[in-house]
C-alpha atoms as a PDB file:
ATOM      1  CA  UNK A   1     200.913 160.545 138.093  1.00  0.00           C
ATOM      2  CA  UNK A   2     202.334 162.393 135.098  1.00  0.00           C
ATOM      3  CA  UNK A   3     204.841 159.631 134.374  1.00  0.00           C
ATOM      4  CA  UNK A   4     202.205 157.192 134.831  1.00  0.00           C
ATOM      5  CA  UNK A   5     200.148 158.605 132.095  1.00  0.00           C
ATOM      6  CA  UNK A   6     203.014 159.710 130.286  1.00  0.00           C
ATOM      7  CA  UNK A   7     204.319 155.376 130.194  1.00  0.00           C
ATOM      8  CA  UNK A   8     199.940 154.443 129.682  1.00  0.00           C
ATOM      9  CA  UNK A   9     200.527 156.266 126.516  1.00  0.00           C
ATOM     10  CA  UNK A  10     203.738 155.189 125.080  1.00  0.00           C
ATOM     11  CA  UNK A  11     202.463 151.259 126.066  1.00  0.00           C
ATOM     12  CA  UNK A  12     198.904 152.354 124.144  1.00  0.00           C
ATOM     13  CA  UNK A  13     201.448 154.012 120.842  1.00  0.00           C
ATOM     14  CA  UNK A  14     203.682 151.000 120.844  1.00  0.00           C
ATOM     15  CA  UNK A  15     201.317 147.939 120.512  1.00  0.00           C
ATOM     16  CA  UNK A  16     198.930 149.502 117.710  1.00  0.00           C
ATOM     17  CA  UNK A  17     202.231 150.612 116.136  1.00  0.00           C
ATOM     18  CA  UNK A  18     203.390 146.783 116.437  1.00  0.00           C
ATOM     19  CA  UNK A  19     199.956 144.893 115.839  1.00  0.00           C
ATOM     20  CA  UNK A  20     198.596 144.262 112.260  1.00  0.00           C
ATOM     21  CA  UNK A  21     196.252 146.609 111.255  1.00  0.00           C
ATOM     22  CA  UNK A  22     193.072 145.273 108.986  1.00  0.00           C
ATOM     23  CA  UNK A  23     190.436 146.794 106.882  1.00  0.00           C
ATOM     24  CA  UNK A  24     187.090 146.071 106.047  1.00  0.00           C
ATOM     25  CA  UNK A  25     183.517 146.962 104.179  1.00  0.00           C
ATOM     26  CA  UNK A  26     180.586 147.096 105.797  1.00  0.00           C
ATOM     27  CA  UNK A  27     176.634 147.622 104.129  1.00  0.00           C
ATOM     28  CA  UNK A  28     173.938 147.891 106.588  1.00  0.00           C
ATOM     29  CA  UNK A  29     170.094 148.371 106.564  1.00  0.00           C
ATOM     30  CA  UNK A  30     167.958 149.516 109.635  1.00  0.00           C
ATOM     31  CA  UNK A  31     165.098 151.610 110.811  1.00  0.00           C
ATOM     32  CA  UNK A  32     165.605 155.017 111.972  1.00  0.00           C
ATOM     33  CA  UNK A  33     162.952 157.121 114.303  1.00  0.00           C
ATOM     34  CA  UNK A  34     162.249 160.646 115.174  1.00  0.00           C
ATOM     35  CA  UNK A  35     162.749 161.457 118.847  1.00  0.00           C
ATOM     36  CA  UNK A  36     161.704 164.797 120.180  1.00  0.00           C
ATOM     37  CA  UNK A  37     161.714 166.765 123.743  1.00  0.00           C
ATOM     38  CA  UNK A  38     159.231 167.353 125.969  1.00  0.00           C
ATOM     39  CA  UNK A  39     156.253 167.940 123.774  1.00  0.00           C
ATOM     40  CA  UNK A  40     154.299 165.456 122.362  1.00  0.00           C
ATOM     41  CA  UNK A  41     151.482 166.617 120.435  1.00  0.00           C
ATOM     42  CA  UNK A  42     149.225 164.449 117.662  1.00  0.00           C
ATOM     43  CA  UNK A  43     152.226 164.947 114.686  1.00  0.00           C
ATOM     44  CA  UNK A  44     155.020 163.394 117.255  1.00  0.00           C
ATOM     45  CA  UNK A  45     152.895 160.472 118.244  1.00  0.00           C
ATOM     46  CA  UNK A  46     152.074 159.571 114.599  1.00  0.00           C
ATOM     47  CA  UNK A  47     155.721 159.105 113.436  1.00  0.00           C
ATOM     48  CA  UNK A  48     156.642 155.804 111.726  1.00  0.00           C
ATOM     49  CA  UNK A  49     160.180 154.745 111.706  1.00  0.00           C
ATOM     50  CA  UNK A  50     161.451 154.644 108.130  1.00  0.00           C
ATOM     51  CA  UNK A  51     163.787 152.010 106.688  1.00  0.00           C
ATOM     52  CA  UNK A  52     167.524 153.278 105.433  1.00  0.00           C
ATOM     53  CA  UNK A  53     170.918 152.026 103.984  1.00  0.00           C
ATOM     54  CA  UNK A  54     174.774 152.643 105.017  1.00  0.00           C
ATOM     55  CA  UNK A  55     177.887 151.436 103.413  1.00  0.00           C
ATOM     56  CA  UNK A  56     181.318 152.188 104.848  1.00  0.00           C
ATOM     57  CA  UNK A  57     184.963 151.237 104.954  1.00  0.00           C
ATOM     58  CA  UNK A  58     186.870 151.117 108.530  1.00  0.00           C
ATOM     59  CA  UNK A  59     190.170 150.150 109.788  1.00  0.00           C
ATOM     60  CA  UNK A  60     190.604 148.431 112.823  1.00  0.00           C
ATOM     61  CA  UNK A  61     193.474 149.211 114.878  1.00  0.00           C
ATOM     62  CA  UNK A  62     194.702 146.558 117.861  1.00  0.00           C
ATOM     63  CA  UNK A  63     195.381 147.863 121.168  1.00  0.00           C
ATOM     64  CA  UNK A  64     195.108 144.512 122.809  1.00  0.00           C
ATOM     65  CA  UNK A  65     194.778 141.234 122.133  1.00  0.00           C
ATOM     66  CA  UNK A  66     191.357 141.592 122.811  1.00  0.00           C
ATOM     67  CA  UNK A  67     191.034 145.694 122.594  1.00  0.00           C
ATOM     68  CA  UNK A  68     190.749 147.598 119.156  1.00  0.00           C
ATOM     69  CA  UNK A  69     189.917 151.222 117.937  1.00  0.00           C
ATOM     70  CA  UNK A  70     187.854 150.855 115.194  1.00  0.00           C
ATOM     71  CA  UNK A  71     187.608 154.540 113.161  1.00  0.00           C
ATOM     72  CA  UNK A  72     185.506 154.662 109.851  1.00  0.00           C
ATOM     73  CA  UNK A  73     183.869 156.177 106.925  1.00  0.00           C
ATOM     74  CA  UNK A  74     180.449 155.775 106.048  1.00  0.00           C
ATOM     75  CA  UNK A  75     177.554 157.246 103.960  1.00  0.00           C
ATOM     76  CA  UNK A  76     174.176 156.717 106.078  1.00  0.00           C
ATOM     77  CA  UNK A  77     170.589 158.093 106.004  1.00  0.00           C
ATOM     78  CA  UNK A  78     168.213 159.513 109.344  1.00  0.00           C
ATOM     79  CA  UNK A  79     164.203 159.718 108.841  1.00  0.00           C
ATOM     80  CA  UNK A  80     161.133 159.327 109.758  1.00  0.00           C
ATOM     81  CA  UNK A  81     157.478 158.650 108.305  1.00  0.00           C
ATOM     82  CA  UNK A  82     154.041 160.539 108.930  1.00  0.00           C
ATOM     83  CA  UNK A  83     150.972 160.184 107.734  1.00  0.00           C
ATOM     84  CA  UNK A  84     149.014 163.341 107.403  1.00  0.00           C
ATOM     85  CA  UNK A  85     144.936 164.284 107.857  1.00  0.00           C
ATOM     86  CA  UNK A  86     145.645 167.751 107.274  1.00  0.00           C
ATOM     87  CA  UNK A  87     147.707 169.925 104.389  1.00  0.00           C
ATOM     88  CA  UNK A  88     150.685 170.899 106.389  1.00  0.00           C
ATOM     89  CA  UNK A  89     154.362 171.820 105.581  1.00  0.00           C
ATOM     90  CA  UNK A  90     157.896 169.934 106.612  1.00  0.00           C
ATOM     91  CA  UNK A  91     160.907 170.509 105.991  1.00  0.00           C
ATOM     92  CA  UNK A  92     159.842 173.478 103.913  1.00  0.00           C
ATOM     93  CA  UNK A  93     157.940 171.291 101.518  1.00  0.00           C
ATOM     94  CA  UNK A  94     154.241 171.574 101.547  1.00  0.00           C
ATOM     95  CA  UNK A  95     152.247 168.118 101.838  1.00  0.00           C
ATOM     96  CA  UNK A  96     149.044 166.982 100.785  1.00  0.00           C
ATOM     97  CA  UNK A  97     145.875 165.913 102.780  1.00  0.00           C
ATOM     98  CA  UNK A  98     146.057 162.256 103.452  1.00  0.00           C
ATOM     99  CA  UNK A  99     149.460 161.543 101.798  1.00  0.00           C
ATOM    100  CA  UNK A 100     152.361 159.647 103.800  1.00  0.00           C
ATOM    101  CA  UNK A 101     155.474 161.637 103.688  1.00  0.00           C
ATOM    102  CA  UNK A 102     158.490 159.547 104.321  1.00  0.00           C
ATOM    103  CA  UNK A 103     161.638 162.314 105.191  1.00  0.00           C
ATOM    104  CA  UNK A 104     165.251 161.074 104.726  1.00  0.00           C
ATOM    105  CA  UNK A 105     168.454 162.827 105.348  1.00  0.00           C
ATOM    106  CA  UNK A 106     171.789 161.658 103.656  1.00  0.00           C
ATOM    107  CA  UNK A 107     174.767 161.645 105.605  1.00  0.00           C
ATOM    108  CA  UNK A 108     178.370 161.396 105.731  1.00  0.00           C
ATOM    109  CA  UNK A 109     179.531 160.098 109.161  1.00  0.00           C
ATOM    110  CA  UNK A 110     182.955 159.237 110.742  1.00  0.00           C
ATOM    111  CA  UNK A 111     182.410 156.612 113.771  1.00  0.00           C
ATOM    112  CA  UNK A 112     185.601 156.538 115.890  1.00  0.00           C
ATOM    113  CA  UNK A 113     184.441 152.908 117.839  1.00  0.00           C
ATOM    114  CA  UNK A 114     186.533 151.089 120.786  1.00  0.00           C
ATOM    115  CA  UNK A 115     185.908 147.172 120.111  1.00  0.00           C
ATOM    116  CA  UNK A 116     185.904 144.799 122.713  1.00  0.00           C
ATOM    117  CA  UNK A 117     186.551 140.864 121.218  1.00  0.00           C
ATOM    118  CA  UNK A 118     185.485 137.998 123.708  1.00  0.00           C
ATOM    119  CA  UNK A 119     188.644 136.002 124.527  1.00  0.00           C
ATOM    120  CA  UNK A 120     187.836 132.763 122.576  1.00  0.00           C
ATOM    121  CA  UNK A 121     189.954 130.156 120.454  1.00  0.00           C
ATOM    122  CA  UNK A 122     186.992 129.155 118.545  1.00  0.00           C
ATOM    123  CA  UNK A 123     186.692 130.456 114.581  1.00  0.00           C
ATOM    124  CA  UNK A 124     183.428 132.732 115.885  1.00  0.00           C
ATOM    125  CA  UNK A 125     184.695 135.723 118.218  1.00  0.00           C
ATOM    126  CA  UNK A 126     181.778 137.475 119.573  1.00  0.00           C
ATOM    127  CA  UNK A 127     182.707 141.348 120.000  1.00  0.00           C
ATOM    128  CA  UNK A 128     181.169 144.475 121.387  1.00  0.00           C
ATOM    129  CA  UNK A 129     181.223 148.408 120.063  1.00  0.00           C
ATOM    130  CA  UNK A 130     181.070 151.316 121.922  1.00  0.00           C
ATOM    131  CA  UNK A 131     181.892 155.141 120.595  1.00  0.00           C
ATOM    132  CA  UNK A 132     180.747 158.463 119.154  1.00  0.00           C
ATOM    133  CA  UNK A 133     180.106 159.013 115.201  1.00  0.00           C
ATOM    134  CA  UNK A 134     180.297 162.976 114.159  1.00  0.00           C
ATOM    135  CA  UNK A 135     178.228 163.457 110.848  1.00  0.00           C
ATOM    136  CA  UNK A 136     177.549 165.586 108.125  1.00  0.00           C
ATOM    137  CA  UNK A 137     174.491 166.297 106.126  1.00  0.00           C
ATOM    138  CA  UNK A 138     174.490 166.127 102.698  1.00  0.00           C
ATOM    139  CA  UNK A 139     171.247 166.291 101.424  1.00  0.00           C
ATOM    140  CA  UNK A 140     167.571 165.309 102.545  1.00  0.00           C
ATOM    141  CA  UNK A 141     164.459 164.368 100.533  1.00  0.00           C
ATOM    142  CA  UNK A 142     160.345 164.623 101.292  1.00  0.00           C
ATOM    143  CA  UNK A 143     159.075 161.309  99.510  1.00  0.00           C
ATOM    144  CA  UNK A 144     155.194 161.330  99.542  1.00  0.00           C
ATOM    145  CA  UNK A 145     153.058 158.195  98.595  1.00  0.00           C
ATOM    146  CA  UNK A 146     149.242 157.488  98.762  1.00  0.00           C
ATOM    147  CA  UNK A 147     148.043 153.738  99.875  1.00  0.00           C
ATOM    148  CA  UNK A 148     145.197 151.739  97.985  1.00  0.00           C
ATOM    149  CA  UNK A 149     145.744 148.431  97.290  1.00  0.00           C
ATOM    150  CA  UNK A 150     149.308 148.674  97.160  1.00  0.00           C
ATOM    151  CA  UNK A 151     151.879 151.977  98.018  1.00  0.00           C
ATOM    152  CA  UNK A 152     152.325 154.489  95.585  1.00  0.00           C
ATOM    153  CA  UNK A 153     154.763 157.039  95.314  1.00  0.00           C
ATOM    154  CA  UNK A 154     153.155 160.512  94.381  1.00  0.00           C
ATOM    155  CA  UNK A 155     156.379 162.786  94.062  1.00  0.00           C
ATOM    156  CA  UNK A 156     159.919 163.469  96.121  1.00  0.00           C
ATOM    157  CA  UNK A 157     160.837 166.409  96.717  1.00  0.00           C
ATOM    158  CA  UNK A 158     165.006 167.689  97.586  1.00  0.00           C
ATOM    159  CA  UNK A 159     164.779 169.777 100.584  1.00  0.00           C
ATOM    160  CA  UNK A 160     166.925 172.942 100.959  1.00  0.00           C
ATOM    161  CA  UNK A 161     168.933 172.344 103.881  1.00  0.00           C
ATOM    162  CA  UNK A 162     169.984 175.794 104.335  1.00  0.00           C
ATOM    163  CA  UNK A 163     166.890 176.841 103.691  1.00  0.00           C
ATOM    164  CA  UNK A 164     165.239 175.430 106.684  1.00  0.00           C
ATOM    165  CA  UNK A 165     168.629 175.893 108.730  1.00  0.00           C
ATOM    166  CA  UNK A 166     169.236 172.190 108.829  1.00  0.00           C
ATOM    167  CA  UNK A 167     172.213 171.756 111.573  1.00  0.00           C
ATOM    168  CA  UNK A 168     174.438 169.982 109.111  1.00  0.00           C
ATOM    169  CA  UNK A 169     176.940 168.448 111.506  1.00  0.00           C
ATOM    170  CA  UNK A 170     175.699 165.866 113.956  1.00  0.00           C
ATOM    171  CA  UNK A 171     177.048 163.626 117.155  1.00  0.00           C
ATOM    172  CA  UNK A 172     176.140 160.530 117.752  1.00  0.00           C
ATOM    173  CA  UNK A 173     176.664 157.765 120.230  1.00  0.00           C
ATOM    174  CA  UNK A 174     176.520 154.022 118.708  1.00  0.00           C
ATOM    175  CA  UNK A 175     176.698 150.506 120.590  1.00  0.00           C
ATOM    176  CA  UNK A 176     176.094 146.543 119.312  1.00  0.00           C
ATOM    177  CA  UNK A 177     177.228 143.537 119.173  1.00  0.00           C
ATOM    178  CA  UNK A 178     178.874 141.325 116.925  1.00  0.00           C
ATOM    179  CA  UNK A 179     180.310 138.260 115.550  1.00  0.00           C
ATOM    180  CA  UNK A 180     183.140 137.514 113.245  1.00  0.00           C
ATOM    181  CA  UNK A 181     183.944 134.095 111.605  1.00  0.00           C
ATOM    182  CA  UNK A 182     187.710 133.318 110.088  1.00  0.00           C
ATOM    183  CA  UNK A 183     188.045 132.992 106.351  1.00  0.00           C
ATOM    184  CA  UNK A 184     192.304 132.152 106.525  1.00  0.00           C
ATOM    185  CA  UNK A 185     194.694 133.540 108.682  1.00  0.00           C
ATOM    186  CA  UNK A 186     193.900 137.044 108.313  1.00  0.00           C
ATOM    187  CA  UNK A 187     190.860 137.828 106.833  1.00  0.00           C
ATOM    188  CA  UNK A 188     187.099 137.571 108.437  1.00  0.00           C
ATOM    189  CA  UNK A 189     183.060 138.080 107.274  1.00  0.00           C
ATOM    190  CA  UNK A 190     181.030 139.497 110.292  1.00  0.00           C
ATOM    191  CA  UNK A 191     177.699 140.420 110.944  1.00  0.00           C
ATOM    192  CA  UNK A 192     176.773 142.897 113.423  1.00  0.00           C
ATOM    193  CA  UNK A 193     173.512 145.041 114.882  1.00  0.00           C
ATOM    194  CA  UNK A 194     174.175 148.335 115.880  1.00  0.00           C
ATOM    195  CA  UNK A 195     172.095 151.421 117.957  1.00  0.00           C
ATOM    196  CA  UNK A 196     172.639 154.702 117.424  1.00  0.00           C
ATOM    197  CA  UNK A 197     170.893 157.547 119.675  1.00  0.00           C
ATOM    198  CA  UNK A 198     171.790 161.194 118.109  1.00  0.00           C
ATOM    199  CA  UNK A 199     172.977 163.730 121.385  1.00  0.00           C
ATOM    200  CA  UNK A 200     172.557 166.853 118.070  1.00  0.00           C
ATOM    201  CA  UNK A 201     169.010 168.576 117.423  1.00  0.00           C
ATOM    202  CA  UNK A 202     169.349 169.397 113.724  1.00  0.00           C
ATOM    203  CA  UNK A 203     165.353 170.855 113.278  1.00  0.00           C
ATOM    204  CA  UNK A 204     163.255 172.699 114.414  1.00  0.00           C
ATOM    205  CA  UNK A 205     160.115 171.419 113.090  1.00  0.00           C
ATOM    206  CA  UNK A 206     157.384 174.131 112.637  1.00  0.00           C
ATOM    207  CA  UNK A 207     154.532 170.822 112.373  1.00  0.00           C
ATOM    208  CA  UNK A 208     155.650 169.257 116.131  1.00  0.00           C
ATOM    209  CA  UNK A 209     157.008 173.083 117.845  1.00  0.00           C
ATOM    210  CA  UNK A 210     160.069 170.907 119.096  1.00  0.00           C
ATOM    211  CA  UNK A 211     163.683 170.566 118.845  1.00  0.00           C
ATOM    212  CA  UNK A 212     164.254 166.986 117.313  1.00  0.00           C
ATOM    213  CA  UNK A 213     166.510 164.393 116.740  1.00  0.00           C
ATOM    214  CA  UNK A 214     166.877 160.631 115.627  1.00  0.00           C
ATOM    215  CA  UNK A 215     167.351 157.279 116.684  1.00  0.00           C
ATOM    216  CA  UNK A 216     167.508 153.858 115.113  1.00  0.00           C
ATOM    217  CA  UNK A 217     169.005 150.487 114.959  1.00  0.00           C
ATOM    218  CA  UNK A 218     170.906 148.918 111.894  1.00  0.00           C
ATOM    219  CA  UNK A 219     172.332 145.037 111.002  1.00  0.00           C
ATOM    220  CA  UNK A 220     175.195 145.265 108.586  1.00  0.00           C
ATOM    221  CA  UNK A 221     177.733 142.573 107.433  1.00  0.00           C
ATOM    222  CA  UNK A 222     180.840 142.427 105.722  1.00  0.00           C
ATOM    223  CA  UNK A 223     184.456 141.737 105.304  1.00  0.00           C
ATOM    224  CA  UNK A 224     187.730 142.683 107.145  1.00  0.00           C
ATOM    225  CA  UNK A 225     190.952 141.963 105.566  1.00  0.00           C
ATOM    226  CA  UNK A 226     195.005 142.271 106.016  1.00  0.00           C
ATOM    227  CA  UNK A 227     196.691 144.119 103.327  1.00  0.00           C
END
């Protein structure tokens, strides 16, 4: 069994030492939601999901023909709206009566993705991802706004992280689906949506008395090349 392993291994090594390795951009936007435990109380069930941006570089590494690992670098935001009927506090900022406080957090994340390609001669190759993402906080920020006739921003607010005893580093899990279209012989624009469900519980928010986390869905597109 050893040896088998041992042989798995070397095989595994030797053909992403052997196969060309690309590299590619990616900028994103999505909707991210906050999930919480087993309480629900009025706060929880008022949550909006809030809209955010990512941008990243990855490499994508060939195990297969149609097999890659695809690690990465990215800078990504988690949040979530509320609208408020009473004065409360979040995130250690206090917020008027009636405002709508949108919360963002600004990550840095590393995904470390397996990518499946669909065996296809065409110029479109459909693909799949699959993987964990470990992140770190950078930064969050409390925006509140007021609607009329149109949205107005009232003030933002930087939130003290360690303040609040924001759990910096996070894990997530991430799946989607993709498709990539040829540009020359080794170089490809893709678009792709993604899901990611957090496993960490970074707050304890005093407003919903519950550990909570995020969720969210994002459709980036971009550009792999050969160097």
């Amino acid at each position: 069994m050893k040896t088998h392993l041992l042989l798995f291994f070397a095989l595994l090594v030797s053909g992403i030492a052997t196969a060309q390795t690309t590299f590619g951009v990616r900028a994103g936007f999505g909707k991210t939601s906050l999930r919480s435990g087993n309480t629900f109380d009025a706060i929880t069930d008022r949550t909006v999901g809030v809209g955010v941006p990512s941008f990243g570089f990855f490499a994508e590494l060939p195990v297969t023909d149609y097999i890659s690992l695809r690690p990465g670098l990215e800078l990504t935001k988690r949040g979530t709206g509320v609208a408020l009927t009473d004065e409360v506090e979040l995130a250690g900022v206090k917020l008027p009566l009636g405002a709508f406080a949108k919360t963002r957090f600004s990550y840095l994340e590393a995904p470390l993705l397996v990518q499946f390609n669909l065996p296809t001669e065409s110029a479109i190759q459909p693909y799949a991802i699959l993987g964990p993402s470990v992140g770190y906080a950078t930064g969050g920020k409390v925006t509140t706004s007021a609607k009329a006739i149109i949205e107005l921003n009232l003030y933002s607010t930087d939130i003290d992280l360690d303040a609040i005893n924001y759990q910096r580093f996070n894990l997530a899990v991430i799946g989607g689906m993709g498709a990539r279209a040829r540009v020359g012989q080794h170089n490809a624009l893709f678009l792709e949506a993604r899901y990611a469900y957090d496993l960490s519980q970074p707050y304890d928010v005093p407003v919903i008395k519950d550990k909570v986390g995020f969720q969210g869905w994002n459709i980036g597109a971009g550009m792999s090349f050969a160097l």
